[in-house]
PDB file of N, CA and C in Angstrom:
ATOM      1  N   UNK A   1       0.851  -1.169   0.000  1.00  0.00           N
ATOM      2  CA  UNK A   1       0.000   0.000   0.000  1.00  0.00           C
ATOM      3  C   UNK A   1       0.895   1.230   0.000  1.00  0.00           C
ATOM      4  N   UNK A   2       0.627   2.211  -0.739  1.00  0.00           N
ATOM      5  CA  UNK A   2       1.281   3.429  -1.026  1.00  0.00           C
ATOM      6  C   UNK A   2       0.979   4.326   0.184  1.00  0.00           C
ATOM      7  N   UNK A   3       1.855   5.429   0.236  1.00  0.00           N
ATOM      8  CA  UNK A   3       1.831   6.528   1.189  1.00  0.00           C
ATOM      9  C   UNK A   3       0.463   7.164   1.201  1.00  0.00           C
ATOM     10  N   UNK A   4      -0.275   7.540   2.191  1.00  0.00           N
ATOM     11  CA  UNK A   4      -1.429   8.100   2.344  1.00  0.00           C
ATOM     12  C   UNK A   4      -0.980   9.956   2.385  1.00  0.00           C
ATOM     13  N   UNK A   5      -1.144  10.601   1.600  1.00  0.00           N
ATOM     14  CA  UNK A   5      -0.684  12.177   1.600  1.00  0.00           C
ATOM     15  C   UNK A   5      -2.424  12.889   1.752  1.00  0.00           C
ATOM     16  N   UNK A   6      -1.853  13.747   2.177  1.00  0.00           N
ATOM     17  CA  UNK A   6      -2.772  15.093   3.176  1.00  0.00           C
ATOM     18  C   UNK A   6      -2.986  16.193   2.440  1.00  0.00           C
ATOM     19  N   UNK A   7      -3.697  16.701   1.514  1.00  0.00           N
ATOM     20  CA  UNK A   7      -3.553  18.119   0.981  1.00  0.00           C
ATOM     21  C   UNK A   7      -3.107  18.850   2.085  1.00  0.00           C
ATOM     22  N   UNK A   8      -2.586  20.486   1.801  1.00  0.00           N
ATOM     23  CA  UNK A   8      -2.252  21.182   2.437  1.00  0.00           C
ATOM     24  C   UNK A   8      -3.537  22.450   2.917  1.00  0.00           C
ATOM     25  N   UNK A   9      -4.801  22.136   1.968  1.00  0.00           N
ATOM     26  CA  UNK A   9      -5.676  22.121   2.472  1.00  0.00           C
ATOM     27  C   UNK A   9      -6.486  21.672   3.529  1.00  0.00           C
ATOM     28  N   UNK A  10      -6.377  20.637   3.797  1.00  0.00           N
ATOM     29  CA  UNK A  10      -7.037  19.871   4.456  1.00  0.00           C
ATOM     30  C   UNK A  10      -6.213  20.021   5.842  1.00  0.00           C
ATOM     31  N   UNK A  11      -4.827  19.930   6.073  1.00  0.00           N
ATOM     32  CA  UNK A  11      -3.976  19.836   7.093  1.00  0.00           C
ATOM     33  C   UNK A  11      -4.197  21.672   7.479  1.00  0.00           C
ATOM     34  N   UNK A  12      -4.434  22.098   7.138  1.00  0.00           N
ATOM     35  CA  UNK A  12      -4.690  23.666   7.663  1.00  0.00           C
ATOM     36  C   UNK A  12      -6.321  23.572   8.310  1.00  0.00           C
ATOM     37  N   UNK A  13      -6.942  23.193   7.707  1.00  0.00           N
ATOM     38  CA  UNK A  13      -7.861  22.705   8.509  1.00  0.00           C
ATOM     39  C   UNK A  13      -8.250  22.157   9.550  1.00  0.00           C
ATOM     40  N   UNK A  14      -7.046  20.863   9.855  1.00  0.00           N
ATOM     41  CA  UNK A  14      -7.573  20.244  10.777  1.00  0.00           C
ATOM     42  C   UNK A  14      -6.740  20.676  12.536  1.00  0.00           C
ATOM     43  N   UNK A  15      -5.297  21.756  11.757  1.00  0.00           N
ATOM     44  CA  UNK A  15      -4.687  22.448  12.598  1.00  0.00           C
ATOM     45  C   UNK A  15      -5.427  23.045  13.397  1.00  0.00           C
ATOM     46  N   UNK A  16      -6.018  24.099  12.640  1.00  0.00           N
ATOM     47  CA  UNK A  16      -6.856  25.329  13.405  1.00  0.00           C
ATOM     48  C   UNK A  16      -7.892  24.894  13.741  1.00  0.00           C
ATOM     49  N   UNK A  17      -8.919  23.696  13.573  1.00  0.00           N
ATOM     50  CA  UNK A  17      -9.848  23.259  14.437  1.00  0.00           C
ATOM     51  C   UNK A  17      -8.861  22.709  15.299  1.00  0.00           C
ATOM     52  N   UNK A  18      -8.302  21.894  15.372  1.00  0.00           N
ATOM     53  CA  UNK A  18      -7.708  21.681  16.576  1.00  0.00           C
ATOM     54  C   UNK A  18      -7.259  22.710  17.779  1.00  0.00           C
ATOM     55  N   UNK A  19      -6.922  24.003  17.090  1.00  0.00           N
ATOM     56  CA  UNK A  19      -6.795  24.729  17.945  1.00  0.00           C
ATOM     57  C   UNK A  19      -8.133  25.701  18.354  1.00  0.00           C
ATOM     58  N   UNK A  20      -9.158  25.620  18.096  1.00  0.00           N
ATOM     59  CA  UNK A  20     -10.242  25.557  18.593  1.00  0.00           C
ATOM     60  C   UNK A  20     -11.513  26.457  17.526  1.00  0.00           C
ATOM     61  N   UNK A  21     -10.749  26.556  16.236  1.00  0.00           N
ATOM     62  CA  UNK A  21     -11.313  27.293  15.686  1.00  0.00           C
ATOM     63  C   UNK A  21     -12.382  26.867  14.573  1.00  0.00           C
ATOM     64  N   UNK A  22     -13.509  28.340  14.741  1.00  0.00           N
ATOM     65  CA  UNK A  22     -14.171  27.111  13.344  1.00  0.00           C
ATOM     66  C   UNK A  22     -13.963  27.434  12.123  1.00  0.00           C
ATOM     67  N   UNK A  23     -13.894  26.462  11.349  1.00  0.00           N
ATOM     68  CA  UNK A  23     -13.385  26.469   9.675  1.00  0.00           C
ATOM     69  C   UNK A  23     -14.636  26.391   8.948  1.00  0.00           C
ATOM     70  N   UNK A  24     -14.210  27.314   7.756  1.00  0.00           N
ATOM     71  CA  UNK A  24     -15.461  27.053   6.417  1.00  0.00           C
ATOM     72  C   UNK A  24     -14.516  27.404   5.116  1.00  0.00           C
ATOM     73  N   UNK A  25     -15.236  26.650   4.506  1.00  0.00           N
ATOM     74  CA  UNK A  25     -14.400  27.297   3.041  1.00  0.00           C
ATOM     75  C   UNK A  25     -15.203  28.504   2.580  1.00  0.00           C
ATOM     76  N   UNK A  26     -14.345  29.542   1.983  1.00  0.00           N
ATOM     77  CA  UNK A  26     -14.846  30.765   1.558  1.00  0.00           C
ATOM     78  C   UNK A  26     -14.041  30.719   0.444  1.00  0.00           C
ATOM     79  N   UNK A  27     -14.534  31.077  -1.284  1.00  0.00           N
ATOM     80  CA  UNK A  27     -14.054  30.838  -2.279  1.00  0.00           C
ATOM     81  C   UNK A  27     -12.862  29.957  -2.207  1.00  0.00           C
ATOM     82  N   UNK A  28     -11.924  30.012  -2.573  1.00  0.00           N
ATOM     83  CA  UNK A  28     -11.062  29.433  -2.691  1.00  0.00           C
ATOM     84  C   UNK A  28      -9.899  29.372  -1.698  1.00  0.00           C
ATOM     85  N   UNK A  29     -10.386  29.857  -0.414  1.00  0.00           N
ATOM     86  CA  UNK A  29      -9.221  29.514   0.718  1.00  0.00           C
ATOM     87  C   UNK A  29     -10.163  29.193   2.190  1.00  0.00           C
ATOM     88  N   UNK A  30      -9.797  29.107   3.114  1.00  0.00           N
ATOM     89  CA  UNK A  30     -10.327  28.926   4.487  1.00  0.00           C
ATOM     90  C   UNK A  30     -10.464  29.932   5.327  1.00  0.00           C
ATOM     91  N   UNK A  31     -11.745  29.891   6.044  1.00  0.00           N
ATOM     92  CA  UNK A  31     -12.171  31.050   7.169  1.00  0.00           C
ATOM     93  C   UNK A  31     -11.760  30.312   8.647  1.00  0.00           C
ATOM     94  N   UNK A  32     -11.377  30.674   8.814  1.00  0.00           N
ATOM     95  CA  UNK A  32     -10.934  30.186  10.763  1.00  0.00           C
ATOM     96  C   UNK A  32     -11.515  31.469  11.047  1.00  0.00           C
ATOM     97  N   UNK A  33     -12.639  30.588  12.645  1.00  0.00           N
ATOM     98  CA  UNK A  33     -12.815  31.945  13.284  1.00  0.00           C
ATOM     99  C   UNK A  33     -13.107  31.295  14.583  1.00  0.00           C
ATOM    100  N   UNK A  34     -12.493  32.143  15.424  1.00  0.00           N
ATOM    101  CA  UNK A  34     -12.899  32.239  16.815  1.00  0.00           C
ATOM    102  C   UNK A  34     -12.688  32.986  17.955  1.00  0.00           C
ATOM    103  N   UNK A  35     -14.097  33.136  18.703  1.00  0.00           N
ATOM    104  CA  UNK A  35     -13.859  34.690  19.587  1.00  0.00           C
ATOM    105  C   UNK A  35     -13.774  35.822  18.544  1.00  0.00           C
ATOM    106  N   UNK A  36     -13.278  36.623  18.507  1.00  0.00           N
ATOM    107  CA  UNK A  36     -13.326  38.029  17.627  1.00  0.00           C
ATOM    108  C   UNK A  36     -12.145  37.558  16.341  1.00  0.00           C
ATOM    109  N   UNK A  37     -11.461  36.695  16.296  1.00  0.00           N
ATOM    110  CA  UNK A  37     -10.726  36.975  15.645  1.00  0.00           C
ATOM    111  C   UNK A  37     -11.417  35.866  14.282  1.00  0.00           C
ATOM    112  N   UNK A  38     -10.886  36.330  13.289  1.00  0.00           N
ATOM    113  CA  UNK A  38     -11.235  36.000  11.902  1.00  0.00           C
ATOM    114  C   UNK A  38      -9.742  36.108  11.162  1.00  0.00           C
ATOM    115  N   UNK A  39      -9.144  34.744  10.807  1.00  0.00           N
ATOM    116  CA  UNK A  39      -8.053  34.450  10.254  1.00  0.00           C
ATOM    117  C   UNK A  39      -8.227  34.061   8.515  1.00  0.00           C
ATOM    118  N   UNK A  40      -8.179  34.469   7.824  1.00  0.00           N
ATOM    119  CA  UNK A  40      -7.851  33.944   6.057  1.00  0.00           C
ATOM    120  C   UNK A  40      -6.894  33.134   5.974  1.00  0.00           C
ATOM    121  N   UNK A  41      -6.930  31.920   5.371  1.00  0.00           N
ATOM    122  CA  UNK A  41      -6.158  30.903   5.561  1.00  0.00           C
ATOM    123  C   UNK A  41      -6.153  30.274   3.827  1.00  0.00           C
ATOM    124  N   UNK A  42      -4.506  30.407   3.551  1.00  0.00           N
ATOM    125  CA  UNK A  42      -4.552  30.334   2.084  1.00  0.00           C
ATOM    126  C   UNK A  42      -3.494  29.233   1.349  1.00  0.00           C
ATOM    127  N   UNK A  43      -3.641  28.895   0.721  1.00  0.00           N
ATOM    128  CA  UNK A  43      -2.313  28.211   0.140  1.00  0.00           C
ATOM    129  C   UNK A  43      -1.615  28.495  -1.155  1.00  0.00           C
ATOM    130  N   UNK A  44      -2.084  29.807  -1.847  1.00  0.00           N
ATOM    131  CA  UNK A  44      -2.316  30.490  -2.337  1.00  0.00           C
ATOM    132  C   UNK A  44      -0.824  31.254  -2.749  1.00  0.00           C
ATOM    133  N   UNK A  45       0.167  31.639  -3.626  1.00  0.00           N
ATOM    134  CA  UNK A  45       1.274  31.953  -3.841  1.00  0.00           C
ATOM    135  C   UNK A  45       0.856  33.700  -3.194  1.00  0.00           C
ATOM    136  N   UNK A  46       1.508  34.191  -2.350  1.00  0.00           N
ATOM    137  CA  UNK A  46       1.489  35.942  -1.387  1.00  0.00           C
ATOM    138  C   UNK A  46       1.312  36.985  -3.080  1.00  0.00           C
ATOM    139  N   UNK A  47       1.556  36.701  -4.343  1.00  0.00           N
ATOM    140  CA  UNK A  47       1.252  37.140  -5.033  1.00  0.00           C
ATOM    141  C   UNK A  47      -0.173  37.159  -5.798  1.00  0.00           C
ATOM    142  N   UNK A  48      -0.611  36.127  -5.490  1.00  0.00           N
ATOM    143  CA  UNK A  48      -1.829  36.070  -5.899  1.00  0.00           C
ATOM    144  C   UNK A  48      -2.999  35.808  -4.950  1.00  0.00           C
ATOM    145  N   UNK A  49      -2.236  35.816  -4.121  1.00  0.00           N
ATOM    146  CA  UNK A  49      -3.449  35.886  -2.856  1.00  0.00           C
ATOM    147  C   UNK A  49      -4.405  36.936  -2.542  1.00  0.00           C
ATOM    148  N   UNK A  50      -5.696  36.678  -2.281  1.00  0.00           N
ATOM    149  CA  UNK A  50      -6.937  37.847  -1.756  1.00  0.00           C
ATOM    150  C   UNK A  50      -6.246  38.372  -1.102  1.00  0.00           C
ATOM    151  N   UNK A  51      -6.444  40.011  -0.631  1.00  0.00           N
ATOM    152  CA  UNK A  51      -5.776  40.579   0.305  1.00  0.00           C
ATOM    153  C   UNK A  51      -7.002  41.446   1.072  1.00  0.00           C
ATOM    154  N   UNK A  52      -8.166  40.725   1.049  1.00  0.00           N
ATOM    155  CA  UNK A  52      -9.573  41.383   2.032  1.00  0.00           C
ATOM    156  C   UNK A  52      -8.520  40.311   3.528  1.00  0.00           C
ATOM    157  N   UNK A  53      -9.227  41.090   4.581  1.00  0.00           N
ATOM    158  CA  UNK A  53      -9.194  40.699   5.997  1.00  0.00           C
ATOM    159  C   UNK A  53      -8.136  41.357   6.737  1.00  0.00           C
ATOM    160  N   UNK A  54      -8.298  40.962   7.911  1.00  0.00           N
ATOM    161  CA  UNK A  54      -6.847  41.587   8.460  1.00  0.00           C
ATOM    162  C   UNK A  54      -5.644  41.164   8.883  1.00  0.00           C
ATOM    163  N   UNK A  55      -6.585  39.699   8.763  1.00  0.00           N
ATOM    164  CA  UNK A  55      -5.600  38.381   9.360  1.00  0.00           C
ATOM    165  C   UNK A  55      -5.534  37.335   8.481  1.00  0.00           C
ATOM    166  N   UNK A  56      -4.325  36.921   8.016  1.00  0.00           N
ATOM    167  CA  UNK A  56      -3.645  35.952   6.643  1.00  0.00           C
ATOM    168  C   UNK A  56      -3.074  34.874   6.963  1.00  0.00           C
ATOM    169  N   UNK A  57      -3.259  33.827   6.750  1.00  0.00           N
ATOM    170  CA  UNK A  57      -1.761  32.599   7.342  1.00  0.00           C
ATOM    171  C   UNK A  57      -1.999  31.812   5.742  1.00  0.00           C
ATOM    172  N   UNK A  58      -0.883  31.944   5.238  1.00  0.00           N
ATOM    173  CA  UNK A  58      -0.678  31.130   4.293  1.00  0.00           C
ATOM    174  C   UNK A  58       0.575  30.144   4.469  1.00  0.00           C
ATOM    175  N   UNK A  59      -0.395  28.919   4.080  1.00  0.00           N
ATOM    176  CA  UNK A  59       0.181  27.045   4.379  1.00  0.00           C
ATOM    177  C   UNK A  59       1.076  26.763   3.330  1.00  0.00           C
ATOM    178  N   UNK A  60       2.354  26.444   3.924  1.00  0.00           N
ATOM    179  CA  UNK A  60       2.966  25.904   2.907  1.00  0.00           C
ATOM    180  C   UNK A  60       4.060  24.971   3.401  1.00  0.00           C
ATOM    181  N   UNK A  61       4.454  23.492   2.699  1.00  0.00           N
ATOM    182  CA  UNK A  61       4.873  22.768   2.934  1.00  0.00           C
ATOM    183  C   UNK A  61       6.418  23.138   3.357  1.00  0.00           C
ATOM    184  N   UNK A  62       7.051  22.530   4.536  1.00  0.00           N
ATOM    185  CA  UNK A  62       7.945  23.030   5.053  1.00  0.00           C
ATOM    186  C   UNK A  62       9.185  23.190   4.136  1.00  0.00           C
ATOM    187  N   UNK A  63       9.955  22.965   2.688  1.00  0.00           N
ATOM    188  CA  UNK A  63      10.467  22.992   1.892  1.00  0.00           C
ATOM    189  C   UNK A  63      10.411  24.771   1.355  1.00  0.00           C
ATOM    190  N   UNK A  64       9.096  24.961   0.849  1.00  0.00           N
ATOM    191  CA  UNK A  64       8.762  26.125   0.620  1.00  0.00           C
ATOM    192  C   UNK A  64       8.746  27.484   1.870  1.00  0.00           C
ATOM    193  N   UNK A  65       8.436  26.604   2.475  1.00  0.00           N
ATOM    194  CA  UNK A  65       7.733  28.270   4.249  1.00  0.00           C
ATOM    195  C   UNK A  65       8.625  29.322   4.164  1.00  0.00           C
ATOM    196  N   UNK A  66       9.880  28.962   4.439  1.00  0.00           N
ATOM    197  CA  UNK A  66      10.926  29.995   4.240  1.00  0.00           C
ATOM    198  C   UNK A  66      10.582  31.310   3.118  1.00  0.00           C
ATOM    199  N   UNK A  67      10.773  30.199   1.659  1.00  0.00           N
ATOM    200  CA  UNK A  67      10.551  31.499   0.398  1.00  0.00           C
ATOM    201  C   UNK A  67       9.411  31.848   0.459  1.00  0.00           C
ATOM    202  N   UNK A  68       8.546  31.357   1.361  1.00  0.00           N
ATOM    203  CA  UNK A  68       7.161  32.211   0.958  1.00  0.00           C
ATOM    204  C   UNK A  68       7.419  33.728   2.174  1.00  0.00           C
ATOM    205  N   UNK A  69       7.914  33.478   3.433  1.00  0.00           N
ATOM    206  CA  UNK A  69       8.087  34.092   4.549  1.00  0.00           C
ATOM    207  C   UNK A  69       8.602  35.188   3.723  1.00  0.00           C
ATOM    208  N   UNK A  70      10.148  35.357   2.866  1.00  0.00           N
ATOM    209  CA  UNK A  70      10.352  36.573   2.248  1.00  0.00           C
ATOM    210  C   UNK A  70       9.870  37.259   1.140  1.00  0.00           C
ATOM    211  N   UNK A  71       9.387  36.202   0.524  1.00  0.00           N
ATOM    212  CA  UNK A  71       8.635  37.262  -0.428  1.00  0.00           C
ATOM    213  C   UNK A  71       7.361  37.830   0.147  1.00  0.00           C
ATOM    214  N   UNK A  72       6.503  37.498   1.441  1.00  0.00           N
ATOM    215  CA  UNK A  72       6.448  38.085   2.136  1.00  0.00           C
ATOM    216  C   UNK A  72       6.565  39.701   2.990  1.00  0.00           C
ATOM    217  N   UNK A  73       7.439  39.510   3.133  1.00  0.00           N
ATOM    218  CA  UNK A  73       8.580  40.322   3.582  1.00  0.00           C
ATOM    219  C   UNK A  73       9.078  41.484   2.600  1.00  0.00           C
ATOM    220  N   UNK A  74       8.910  40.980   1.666  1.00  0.00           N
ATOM    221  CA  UNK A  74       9.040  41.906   0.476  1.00  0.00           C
ATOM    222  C   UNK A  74       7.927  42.877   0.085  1.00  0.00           C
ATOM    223  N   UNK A  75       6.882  41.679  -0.165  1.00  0.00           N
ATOM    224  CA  UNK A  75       5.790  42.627  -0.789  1.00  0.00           C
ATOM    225  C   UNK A  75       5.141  43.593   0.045  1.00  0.00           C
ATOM    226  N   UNK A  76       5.768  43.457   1.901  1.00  0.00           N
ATOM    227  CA  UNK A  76       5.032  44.502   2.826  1.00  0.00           C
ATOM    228  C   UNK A  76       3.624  44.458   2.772  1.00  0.00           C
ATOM    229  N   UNK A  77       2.853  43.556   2.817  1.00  0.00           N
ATOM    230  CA  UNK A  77       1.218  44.181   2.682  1.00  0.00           C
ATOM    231  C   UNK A  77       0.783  44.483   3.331  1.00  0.00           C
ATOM    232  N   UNK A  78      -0.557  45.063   3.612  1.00  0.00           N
ATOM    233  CA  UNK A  78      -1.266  46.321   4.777  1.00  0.00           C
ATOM    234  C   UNK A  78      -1.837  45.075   5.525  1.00  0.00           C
ATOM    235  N   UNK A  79      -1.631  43.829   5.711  1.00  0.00           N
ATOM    236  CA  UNK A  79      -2.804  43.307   6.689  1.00  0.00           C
ATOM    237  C   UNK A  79      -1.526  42.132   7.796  1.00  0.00           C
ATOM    238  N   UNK A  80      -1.777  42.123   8.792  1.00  0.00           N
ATOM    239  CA  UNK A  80      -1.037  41.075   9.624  1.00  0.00           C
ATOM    240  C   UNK A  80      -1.039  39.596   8.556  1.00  0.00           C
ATOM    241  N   UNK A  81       0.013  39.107   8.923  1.00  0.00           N
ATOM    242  CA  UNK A  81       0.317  37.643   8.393  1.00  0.00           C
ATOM    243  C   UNK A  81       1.372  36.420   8.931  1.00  0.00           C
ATOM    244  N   UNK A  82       1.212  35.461   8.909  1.00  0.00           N
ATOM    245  CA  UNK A  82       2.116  34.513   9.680  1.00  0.00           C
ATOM    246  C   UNK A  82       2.125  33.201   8.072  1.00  0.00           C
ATOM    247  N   UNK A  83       3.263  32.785   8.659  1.00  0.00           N
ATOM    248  CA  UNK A  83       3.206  31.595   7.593  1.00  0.00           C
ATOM    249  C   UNK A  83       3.176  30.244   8.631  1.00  0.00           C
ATOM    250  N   UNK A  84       2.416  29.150   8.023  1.00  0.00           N
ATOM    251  CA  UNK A  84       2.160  27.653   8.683  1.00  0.00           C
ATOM    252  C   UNK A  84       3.299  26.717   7.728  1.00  0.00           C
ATOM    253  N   UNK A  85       4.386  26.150   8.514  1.00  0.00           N
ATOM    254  CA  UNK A  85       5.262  25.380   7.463  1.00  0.00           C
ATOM    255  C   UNK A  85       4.513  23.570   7.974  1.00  0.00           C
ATOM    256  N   UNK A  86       4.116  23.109   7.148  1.00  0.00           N
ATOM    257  CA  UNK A  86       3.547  21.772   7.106  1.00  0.00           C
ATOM    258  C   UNK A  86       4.409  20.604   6.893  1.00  0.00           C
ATOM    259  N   UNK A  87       5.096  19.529   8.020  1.00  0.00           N
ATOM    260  CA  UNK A  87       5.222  18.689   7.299  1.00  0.00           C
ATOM    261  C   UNK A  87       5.184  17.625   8.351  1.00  0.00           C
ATOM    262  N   UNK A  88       4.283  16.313   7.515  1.00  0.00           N
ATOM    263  CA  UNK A  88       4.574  15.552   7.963  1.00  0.00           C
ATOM    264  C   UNK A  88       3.451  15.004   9.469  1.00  0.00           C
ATOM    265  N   UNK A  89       2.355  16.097   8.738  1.00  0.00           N
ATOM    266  CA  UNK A  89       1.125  16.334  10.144  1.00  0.00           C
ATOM    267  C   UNK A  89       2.062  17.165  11.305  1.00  0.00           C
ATOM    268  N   UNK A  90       3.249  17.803  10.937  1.00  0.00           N
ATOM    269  CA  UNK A  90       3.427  18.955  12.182  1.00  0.00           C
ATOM    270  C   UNK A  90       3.813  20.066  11.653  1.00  0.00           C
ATOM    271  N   UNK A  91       3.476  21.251  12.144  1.00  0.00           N
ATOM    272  CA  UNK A  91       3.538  22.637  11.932  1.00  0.00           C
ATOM    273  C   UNK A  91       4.176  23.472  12.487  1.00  0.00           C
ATOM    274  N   UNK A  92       4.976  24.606  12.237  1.00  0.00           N
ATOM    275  CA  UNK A  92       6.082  25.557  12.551  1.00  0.00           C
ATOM    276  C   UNK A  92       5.087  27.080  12.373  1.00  0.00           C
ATOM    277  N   UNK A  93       4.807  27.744  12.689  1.00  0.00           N
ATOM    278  CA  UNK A  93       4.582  28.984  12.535  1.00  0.00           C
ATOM    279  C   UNK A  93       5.343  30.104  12.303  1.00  0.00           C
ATOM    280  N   UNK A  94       6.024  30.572  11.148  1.00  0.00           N
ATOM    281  CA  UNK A  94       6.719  31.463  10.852  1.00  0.00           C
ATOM    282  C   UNK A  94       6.042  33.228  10.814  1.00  0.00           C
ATOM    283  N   UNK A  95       6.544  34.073  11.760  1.00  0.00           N
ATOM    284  CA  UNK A  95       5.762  35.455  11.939  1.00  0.00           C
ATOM    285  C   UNK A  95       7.185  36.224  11.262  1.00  0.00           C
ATOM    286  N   UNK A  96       6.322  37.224  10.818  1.00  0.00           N
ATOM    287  CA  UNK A  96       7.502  38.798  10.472  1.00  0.00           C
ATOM    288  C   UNK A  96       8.143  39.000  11.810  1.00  0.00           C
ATOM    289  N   UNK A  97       8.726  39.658  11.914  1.00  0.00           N
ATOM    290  CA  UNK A  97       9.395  40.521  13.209  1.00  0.00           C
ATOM    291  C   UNK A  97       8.058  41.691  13.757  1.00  0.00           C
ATOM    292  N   UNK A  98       8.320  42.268  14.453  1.00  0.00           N
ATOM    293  CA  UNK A  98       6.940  43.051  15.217  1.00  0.00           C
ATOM    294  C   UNK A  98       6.799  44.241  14.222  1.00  0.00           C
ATOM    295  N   UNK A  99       8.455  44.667  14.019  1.00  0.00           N
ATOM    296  CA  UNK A  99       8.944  45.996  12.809  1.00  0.00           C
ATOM    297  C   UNK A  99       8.394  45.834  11.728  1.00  0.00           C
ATOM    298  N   UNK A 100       7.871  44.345  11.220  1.00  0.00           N
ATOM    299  CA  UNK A 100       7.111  44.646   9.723  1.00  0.00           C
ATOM    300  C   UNK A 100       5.986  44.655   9.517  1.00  0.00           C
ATOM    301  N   UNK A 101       5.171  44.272  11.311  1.00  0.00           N
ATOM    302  CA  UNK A 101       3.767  44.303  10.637  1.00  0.00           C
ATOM    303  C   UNK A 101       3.395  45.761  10.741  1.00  0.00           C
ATOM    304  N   UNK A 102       2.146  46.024  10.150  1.00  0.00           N
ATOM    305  CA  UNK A 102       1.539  47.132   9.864  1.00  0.00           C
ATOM    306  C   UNK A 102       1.159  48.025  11.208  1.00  0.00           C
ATOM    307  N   UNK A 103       0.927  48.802  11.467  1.00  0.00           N
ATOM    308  CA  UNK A 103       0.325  49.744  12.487  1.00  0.00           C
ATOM    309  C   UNK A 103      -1.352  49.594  12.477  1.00  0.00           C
ATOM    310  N   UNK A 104      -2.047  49.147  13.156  1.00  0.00           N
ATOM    311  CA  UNK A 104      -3.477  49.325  13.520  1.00  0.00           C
ATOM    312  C   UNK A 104      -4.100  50.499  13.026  1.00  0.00           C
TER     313      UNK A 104
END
């Protein structure tokens, strides 16, 4: 029997319910929400990603997390963001420094 693999969809999913949140799909990426906060959850290349909300985590397999973190970093966008590095059913959370996120 072959390897059983996880979209990176699906594993963003079952993260943030685990951490207590509730998930829905909204077009083409994930809504996490809980308590006041409302997270956009994408897998989505930071270039072509929606940029409605205020809160972003885009999933990407731990190979990639890094280059997504700077281009990131690059493009500066107006809304908070963290990156989820996936592998292997475990997750790393990569944040900007405090200096790059945006001002409220």
């Amino acid at each position: 029997m072959g390897a059983v693999t996880t979209s990176l969809d699906e594993e963003a999913r079952t993260i943030f319910r685990d951490l207590g949140y509730e998930v829905t799909t909204e077009n083409d990426e994930l809504r996490a929400e809980r308590k006041w906060r409302t997270v956009h959850v994408t897998t989505a290349d930071p270039e072509e990603a929606n940029t409605y909300g205020r809160l972003r985590c885009f999933v990407a397999d731990a190979d990639r997390a890094g280059e997504v973190r700077d281009r990131l970093l690059g493009l500066e966008p107006d809304y908070d963001w963290a990156v989820m590095s996936v592998e292997d059913g475990d997750y790393q959370v990569l944040h900007p420094s405090a200096d790059v996120l945006p001002a409220p």
